[in-house]
C-alpha atoms as a PDB file:
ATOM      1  CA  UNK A   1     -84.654 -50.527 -51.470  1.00  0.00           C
ATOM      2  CA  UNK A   2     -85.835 -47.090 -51.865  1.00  0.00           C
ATOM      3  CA  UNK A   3     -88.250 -46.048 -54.496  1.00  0.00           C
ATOM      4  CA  UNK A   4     -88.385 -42.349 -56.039  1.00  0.00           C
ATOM      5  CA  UNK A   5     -91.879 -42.187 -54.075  1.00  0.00           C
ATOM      6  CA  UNK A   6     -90.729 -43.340 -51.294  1.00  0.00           C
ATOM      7  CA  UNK A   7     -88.296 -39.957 -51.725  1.00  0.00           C
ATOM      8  CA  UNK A   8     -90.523 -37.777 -52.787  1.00  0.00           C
ATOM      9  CA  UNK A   9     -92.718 -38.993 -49.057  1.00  0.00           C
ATOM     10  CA  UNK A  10     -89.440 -37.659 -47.439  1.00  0.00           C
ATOM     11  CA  UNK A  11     -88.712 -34.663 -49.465  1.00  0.00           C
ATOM     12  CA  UNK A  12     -92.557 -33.440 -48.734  1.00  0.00           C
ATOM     13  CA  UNK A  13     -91.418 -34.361 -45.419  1.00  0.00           C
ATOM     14  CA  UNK A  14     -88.298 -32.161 -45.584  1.00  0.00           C
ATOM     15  CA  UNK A  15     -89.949 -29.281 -46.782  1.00  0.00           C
ATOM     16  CA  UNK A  16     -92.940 -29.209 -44.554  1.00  0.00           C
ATOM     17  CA  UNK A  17     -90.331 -29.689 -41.587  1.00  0.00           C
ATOM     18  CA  UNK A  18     -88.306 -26.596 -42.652  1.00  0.00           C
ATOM     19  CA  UNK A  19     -91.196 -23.854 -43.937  1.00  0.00           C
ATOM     20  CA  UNK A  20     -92.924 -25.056 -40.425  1.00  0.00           C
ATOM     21  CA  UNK A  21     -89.340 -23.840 -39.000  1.00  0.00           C
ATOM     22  CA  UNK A  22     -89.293 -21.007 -41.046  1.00  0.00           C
ATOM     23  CA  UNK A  23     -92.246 -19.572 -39.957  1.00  0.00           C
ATOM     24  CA  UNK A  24     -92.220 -20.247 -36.310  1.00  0.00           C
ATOM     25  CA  UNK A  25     -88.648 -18.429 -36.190  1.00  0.00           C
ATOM     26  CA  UNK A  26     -90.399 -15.412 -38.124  1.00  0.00           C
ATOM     27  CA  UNK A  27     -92.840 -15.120 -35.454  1.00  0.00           C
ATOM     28  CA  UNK A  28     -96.006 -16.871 -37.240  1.00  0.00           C
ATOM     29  CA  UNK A  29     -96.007 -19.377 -34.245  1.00  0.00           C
ATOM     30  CA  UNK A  30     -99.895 -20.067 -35.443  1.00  0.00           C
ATOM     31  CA  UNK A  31     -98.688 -20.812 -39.161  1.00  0.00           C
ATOM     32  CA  UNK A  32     -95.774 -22.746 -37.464  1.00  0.00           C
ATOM     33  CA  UNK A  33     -97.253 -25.203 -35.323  1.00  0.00           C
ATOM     34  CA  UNK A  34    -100.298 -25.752 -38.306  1.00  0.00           C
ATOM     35  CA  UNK A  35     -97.887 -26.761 -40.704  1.00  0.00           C
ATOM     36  CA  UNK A  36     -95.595 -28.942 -38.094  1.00  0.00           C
ATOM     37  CA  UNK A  37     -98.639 -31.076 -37.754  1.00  0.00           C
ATOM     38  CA  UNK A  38     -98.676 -32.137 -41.353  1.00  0.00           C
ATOM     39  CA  UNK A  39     -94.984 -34.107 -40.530  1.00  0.00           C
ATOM     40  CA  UNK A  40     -96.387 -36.710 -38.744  1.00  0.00           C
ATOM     41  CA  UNK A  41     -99.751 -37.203 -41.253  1.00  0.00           C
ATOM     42  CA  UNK A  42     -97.335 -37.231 -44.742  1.00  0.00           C
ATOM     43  CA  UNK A  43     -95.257 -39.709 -42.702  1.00  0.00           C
ATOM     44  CA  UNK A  44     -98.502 -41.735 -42.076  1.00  0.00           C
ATOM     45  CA  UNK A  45     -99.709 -41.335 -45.740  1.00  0.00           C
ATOM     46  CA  UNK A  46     -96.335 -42.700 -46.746  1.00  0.00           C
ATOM     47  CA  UNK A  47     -96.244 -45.963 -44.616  1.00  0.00           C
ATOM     48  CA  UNK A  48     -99.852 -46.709 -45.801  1.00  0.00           C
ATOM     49  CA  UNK A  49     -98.950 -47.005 -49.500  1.00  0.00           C
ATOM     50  CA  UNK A  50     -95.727 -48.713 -49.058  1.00  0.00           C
ATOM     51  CA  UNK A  51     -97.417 -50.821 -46.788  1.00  0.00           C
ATOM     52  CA  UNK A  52    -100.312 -51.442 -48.917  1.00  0.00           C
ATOM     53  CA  UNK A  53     -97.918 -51.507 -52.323  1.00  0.00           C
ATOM     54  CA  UNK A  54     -96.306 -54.609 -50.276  1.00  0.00           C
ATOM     55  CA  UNK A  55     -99.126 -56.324 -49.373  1.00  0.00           C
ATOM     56  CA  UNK A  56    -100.367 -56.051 -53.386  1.00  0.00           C
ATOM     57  CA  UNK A  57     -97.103 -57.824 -54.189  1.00  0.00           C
ATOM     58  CA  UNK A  58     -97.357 -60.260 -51.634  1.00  0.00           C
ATOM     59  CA  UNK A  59    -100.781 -61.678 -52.800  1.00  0.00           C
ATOM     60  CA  UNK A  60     -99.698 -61.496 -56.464  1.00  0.00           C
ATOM     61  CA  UNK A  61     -96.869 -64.168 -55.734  1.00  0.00           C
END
């Protein structure tokens, strides 16, 4: 069911979640919150193409 983008969407998500982490702990709160907000967008990114990779196979069929 998964797909190796479909990990690579989470792994970006991973990683932005824990440097965001990172540097709100090491008192770049700015540099924190900044890269917190790009969770939700790669997230968004992610359901458009598998969306849009499903609707590509539905019409084909």
């Amino acid at each position: 069911m998964f797909k190796l983008s479909d990990l690579f969407i989470l792994l970006a998500v991973g990683v932005s979640f824990a440097v965001s982490g990172l540097l709100w702990f090491q008192g770049f709160q700015n540099e924190g919150l900044f890269t917190a907000i790009w969770v939700p967008s790669i997230l968004t990114f992610g359901i458009y193409f598998k969306l849009s990779s499903l609707s590509a196979r539905r019409e084909q069929s």
